[in-house]
C-alpha atoms as a PDB file:
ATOM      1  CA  UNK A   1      86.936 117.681 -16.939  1.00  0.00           C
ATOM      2  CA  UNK A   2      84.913 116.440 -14.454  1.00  0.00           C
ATOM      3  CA  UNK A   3      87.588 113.908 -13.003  1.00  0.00           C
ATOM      4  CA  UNK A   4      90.332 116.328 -12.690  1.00  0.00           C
ATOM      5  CA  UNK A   5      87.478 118.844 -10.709  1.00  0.00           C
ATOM      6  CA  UNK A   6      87.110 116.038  -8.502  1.00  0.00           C
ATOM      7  CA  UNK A   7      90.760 115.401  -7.972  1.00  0.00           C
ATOM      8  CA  UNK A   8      91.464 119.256  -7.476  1.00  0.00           C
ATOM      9  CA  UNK A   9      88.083 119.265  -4.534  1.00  0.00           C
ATOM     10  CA  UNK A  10      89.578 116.215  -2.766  1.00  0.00           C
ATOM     11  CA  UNK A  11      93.095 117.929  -2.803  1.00  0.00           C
ATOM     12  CA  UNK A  12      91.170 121.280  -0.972  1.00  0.00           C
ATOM     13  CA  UNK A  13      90.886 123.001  -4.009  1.00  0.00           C
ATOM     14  CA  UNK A  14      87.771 125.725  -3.825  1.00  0.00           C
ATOM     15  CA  UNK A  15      85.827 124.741  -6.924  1.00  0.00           C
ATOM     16  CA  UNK A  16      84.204 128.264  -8.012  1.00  0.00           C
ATOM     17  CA  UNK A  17      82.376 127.089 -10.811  1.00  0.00           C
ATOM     18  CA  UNK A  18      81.079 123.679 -11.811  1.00  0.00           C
ATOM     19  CA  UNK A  19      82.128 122.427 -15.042  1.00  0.00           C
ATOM     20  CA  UNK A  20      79.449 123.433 -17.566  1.00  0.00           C
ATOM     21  CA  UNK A  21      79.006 123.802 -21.528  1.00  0.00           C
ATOM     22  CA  UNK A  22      79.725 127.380 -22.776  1.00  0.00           C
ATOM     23  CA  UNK A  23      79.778 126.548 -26.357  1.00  0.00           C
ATOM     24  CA  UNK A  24      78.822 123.653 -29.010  1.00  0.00           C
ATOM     25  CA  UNK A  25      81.278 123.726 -32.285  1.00  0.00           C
ATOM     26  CA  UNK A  26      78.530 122.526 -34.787  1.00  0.00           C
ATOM     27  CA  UNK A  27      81.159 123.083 -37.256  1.00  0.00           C
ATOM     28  CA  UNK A  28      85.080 123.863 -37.392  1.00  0.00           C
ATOM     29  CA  UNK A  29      84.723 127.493 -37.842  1.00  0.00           C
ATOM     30  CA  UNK A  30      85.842 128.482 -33.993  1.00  0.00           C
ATOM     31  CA  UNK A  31      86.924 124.605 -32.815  1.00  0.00           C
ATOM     32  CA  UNK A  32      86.802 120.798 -33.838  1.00  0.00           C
ATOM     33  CA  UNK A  33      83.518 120.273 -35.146  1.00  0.00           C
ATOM     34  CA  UNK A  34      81.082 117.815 -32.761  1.00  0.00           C
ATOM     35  CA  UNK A  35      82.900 119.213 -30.071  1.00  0.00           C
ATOM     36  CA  UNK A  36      81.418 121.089 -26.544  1.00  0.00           C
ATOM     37  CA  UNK A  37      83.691 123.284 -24.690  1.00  0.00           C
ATOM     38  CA  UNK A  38      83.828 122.868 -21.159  1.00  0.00           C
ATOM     39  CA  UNK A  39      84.416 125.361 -18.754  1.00  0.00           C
ATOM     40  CA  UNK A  40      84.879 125.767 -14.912  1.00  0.00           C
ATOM     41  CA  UNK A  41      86.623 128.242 -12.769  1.00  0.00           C
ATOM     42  CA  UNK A  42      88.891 127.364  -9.360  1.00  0.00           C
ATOM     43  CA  UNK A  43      91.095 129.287  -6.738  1.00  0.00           C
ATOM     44  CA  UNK A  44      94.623 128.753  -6.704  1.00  0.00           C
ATOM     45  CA  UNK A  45      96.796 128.548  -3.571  1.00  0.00           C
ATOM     46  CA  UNK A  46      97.592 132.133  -4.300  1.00  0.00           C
ATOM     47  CA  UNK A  47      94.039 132.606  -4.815  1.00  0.00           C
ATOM     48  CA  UNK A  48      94.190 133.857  -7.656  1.00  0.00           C
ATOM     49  CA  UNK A  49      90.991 132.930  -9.925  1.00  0.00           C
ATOM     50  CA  UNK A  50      91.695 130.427 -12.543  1.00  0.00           C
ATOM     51  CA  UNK A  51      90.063 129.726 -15.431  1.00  0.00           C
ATOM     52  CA  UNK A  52      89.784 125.758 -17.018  1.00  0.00           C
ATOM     53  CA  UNK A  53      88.821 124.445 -20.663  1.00  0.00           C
ATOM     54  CA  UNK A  54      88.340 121.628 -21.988  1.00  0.00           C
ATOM     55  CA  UNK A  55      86.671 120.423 -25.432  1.00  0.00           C
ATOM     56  CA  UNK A  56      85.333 116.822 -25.918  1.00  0.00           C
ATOM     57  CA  UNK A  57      83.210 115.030 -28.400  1.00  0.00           C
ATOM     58  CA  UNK A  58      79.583 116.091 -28.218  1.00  0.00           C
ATOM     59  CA  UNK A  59      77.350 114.240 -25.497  1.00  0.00           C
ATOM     60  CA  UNK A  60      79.893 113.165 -23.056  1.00  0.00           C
END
């Protein structure tokens, strides 16, 4: 996630939220299991808020 937050700030995007973890899947009850889920929040050209996710293995 952290590329495409990059990409959207260069482009004039207003990042409102950093990318950070808001959950670990330990197991595969509520996602892939090993997994984190990402999570960061920009602004539109609307400006509308808009919310991003992303899960990726664990550690990355």
């Amino acid at each position: 996630m952290g590329g495409a937050i990059e990409r959207l700030r260069n482009d004039g995007v207003e990042i409102v939220t950093k990318p950070h973890v808001i959950f670990r899947h330990d197991d595969d009850r509520l996602g892939p299991a090993g997994t984190d889920e990402w999570q960061a929040f920009v602004r539109d050209s609307e400006g509308n808020l808009v919310g991003l996710v992303s899960q990726v293995p664990a550690g990355r």
